[in-house]
PDB file of N, CA and C in Angstrom:
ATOM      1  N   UNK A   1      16.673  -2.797   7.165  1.00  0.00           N
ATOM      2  CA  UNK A   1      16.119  -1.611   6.568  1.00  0.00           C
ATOM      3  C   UNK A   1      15.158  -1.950   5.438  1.00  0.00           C
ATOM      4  N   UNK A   2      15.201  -1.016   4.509  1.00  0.00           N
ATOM      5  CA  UNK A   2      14.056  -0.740   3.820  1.00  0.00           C
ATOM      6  C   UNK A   2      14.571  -1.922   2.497  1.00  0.00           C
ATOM      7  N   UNK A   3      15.783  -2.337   2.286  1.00  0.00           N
ATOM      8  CA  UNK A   3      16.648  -2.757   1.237  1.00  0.00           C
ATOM      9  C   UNK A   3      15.933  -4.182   1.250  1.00  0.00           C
ATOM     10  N   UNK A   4      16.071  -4.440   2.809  1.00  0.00           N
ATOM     11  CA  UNK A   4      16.010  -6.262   3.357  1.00  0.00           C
ATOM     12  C   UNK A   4      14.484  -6.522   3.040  1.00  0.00           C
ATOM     13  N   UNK A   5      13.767  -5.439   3.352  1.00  0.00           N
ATOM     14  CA  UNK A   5      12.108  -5.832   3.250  1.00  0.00           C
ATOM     15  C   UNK A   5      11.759  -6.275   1.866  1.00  0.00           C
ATOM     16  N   UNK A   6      12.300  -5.301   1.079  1.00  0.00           N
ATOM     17  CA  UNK A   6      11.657  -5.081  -0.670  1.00  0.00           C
ATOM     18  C   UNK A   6      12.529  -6.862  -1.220  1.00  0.00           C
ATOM     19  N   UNK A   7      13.990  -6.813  -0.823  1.00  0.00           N
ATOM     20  CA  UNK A   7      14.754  -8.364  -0.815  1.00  0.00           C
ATOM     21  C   UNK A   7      13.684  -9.519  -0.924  1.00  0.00           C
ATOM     22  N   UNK A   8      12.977  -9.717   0.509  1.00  0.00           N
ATOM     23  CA  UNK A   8      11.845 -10.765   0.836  1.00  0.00           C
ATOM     24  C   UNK A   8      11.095 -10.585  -0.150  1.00  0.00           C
ATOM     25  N   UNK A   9      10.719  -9.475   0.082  1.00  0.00           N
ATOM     26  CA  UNK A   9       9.229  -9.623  -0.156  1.00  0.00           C
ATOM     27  C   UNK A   9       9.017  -9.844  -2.400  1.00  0.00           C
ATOM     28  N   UNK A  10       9.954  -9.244  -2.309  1.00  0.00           N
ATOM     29  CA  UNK A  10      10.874 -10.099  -4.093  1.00  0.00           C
ATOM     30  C   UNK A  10      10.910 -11.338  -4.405  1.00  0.00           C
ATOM     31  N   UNK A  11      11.682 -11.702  -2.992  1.00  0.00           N
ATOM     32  CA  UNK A  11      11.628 -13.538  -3.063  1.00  0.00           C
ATOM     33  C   UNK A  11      10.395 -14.017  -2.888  1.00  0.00           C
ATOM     34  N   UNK A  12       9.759 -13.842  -2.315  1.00  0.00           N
ATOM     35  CA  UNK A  12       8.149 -14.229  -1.648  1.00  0.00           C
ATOM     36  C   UNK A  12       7.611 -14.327  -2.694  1.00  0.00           C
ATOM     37  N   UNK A  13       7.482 -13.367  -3.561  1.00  0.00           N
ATOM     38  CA  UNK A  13       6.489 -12.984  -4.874  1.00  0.00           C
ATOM     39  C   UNK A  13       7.444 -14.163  -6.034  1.00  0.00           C
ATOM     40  N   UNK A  14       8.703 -14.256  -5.929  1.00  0.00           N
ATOM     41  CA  UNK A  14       8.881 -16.117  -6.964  1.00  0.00           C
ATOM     42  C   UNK A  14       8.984 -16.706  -6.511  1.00  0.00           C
ATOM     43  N   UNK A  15       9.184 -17.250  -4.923  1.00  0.00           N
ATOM     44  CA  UNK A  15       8.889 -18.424  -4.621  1.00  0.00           C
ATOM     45  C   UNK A  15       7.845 -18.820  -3.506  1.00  0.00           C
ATOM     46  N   UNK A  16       7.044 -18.398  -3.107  1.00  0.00           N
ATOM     47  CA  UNK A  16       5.942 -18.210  -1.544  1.00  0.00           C
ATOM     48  C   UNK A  16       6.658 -18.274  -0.549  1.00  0.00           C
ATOM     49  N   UNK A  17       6.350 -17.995   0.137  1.00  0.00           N
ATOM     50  CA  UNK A  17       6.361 -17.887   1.613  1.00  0.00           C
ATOM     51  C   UNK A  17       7.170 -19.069   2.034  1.00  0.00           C
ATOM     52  N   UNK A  18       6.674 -20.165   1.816  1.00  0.00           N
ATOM     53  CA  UNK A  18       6.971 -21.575   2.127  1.00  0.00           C
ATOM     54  C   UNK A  18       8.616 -21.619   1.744  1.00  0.00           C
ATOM     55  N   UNK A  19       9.195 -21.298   0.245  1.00  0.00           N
ATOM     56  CA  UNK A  19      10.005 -21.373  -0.358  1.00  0.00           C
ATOM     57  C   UNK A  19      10.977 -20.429   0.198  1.00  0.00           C
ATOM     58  N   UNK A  20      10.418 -19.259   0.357  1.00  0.00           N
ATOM     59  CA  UNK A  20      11.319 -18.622   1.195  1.00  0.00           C
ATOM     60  C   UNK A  20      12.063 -19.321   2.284  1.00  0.00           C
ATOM     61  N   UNK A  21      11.316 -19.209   3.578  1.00  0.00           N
ATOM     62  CA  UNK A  21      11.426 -19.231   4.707  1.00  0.00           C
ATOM     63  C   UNK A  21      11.473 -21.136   5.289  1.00  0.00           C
ATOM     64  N   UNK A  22      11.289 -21.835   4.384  1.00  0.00           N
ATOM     65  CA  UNK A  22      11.371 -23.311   4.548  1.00  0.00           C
ATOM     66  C   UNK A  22      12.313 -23.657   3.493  1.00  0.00           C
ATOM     67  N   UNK A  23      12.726 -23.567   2.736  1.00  0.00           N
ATOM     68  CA  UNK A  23      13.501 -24.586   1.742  1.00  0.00           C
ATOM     69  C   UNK A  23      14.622 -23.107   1.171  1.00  0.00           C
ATOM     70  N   UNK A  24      14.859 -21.603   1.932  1.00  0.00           N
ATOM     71  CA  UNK A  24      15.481 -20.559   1.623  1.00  0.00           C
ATOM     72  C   UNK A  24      16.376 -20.416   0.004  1.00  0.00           C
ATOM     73  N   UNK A  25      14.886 -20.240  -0.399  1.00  0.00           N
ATOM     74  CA  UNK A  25      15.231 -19.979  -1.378  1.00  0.00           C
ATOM     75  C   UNK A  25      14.855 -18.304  -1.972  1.00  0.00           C
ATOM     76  N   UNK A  26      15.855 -17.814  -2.698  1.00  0.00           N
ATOM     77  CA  UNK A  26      15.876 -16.002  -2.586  1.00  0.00           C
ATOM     78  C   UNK A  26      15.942 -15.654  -4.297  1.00  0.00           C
ATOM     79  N   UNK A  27      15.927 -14.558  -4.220  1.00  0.00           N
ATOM     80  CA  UNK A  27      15.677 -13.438  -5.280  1.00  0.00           C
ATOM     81  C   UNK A  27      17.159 -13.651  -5.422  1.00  0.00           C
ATOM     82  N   UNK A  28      17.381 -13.841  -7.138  1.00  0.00           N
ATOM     83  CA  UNK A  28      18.659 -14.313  -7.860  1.00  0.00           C
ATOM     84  C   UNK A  28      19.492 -12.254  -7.592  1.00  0.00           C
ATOM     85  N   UNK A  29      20.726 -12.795  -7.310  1.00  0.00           N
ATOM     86  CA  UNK A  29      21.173 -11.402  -7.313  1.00  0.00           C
ATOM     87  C   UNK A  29      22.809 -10.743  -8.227  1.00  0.00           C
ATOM     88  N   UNK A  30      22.932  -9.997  -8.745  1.00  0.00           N
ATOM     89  CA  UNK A  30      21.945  -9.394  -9.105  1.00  0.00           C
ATOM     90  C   UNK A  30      20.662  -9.625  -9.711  1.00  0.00           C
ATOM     91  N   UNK A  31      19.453  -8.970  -9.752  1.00  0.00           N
ATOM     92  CA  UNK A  31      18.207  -9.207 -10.909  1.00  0.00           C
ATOM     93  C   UNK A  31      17.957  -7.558 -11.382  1.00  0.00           C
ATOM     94  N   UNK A  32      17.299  -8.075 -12.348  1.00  0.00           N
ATOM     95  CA  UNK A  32      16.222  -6.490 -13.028  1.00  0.00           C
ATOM     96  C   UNK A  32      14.822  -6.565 -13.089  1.00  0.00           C
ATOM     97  N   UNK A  33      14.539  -6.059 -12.086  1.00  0.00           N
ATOM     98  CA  UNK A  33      12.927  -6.088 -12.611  1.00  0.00           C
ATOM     99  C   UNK A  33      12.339  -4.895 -13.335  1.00  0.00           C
ATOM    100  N   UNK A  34      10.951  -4.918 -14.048  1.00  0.00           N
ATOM    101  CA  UNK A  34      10.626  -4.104 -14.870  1.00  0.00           C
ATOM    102  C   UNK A  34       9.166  -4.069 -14.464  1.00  0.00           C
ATOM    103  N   UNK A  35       7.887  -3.005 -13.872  1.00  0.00           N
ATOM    104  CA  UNK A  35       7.271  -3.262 -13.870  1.00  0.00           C
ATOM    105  C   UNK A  35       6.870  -4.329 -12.993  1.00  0.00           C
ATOM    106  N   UNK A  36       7.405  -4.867 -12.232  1.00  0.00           N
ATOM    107  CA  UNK A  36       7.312  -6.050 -11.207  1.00  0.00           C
ATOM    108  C   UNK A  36       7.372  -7.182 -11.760  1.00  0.00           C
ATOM    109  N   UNK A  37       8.171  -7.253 -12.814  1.00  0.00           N
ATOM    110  CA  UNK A  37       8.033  -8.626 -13.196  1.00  0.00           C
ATOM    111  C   UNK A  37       9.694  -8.763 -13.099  1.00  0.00           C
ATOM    112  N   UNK A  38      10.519 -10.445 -12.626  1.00  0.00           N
ATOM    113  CA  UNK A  38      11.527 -10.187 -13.354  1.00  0.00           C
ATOM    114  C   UNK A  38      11.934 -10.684 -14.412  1.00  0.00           C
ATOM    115  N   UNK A  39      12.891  -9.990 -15.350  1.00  0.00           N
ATOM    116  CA  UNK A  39      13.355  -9.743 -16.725  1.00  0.00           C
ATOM    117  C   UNK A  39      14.346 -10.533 -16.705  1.00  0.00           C
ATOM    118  N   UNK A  40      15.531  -9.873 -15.870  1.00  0.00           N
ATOM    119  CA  UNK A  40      16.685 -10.956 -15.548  1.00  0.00           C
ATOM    120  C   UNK A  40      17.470 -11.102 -14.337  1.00  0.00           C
ATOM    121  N   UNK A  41      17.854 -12.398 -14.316  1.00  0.00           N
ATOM    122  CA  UNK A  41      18.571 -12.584 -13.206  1.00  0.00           C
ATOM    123  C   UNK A  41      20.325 -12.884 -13.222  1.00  0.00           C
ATOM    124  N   UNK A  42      20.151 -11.748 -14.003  1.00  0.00           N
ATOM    125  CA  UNK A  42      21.974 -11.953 -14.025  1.00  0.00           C
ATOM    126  C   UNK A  42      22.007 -10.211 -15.017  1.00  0.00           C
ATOM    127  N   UNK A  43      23.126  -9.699 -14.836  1.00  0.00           N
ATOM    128  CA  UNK A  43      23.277  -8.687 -15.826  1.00  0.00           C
ATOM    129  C   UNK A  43      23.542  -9.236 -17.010  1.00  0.00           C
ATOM    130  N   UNK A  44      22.559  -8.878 -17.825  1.00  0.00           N
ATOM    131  CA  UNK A  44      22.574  -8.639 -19.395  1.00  0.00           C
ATOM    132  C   UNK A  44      23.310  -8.603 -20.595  1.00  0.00           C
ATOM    133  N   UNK A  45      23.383  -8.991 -21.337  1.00  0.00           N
ATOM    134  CA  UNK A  45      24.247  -8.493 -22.542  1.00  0.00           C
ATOM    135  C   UNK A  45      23.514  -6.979 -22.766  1.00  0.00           C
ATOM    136  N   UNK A  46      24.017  -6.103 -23.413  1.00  0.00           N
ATOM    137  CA  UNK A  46      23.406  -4.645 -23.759  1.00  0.00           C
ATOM    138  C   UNK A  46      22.309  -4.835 -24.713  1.00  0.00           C
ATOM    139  N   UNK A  47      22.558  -5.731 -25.855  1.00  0.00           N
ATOM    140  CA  UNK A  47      21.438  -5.948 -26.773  1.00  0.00           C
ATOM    141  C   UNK A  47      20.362  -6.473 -26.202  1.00  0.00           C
ATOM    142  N   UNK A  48      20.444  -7.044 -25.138  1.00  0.00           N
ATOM    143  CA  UNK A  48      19.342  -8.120 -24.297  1.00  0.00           C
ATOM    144  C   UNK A  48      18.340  -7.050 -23.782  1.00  0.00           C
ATOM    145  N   UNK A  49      19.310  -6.381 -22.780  1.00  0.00           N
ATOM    146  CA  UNK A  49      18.420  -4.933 -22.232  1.00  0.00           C
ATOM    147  C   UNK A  49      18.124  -4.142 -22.991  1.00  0.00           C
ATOM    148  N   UNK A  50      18.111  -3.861 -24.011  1.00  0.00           N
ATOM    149  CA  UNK A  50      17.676  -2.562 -24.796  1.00  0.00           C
ATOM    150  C   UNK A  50      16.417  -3.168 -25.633  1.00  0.00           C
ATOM    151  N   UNK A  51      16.544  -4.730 -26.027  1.00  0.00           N
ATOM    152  CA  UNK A  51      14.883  -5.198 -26.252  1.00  0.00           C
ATOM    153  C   UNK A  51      14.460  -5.408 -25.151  1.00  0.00           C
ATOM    154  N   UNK A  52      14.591  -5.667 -23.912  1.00  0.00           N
ATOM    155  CA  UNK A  52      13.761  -5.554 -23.103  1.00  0.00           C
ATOM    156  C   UNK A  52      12.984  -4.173 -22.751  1.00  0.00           C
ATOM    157  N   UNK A  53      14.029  -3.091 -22.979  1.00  0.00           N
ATOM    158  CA  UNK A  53      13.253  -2.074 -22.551  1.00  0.00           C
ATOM    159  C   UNK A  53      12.356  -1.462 -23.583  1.00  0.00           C
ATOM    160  N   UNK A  54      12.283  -1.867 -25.217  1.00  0.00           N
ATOM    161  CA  UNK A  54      12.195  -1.469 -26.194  1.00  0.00           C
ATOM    162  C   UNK A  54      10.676  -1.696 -26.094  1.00  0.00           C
ATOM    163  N   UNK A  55      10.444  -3.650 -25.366  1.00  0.00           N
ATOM    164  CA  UNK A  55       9.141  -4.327 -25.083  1.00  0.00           C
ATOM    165  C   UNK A  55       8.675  -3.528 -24.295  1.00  0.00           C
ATOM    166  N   UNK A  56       9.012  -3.343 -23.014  1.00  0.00           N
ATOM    167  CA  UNK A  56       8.630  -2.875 -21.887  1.00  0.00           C
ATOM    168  C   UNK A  56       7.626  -1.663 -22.282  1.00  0.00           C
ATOM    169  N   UNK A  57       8.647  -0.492 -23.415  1.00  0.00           N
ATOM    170  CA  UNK A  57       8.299   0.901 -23.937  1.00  0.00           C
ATOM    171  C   UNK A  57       6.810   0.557 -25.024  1.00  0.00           C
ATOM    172  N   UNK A  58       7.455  -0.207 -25.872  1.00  0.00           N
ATOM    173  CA  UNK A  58       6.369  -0.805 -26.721  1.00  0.00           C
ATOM    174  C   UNK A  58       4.611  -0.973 -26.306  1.00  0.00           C
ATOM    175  N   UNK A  59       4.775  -1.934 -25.026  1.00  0.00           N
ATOM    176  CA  UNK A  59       3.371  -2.221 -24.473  1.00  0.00           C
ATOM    177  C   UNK A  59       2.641  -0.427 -23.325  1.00  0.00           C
ATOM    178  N   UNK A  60       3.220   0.258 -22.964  1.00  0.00           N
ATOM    179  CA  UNK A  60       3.312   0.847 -22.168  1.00  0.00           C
ATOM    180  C   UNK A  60       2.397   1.959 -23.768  1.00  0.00           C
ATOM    181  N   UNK A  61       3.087   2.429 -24.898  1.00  0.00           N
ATOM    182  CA  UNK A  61       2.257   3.105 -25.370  1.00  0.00           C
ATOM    183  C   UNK A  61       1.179   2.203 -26.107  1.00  0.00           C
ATOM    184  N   UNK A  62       1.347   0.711 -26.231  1.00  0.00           N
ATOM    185  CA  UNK A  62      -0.023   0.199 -26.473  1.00  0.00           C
ATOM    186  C   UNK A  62      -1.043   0.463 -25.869  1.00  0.00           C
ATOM    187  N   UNK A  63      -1.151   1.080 -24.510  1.00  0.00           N
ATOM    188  CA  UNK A  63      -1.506   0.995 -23.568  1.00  0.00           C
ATOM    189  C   UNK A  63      -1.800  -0.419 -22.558  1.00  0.00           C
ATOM    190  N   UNK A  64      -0.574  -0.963 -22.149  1.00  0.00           N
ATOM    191  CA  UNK A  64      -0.563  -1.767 -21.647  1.00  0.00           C
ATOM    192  C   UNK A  64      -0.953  -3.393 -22.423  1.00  0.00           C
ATOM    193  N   UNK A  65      -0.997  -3.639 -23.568  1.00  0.00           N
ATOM    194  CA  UNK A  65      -1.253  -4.896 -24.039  1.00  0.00           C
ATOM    195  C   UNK A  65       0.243  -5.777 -24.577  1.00  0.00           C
ATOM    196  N   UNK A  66       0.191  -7.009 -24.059  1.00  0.00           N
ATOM    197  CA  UNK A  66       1.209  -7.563 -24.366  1.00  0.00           C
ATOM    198  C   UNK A  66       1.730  -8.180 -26.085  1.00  0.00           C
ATOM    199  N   UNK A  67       2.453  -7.981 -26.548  1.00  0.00           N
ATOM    200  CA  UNK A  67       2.401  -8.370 -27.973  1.00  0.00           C
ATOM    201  C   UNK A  67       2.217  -9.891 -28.171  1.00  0.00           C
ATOM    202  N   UNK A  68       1.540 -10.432 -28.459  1.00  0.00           N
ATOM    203  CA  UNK A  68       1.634 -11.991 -28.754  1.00  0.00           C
ATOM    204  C   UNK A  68       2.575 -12.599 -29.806  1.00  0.00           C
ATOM    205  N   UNK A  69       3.300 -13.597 -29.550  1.00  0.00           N
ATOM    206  CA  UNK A  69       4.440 -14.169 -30.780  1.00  0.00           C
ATOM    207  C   UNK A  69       4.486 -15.044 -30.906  1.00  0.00           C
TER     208      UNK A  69
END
């Protein structure tokens, strides 16, 4: 189904094609992505996720610019 496609095509986008489907290597599970990027690959401490989403919120009314640190 629709679950297995978005799965791949997750893995594909961190490891290519190659990595996938030759050396099977996959999308850490659980993960969180944000924006298509991923954030984490394991569930979180609560403080972890709430700056992530704080960043996430942050750049979004920057209009999209990443903060440099």
């Amino acid at each position: 189904g629709d679950g297995k496609e978005r799965f791949l095509e997750l893995s594909r986008f961190l490891f290519g094609e190659e990595g996938v489907h030759k050396h099977c290597r996959l999308a850490p599970v659980p993960s969180l992505w944000i924006n298509g990027e991923l954030f984490f690959d394991a569930i979180p401490p609560q403080f972890e996720l709430e700056e992530a989403l704080e960043e996430v919120l942050n750049e979004h009314r920057d209009g999209g610019k990443k903060e440099e640190q």
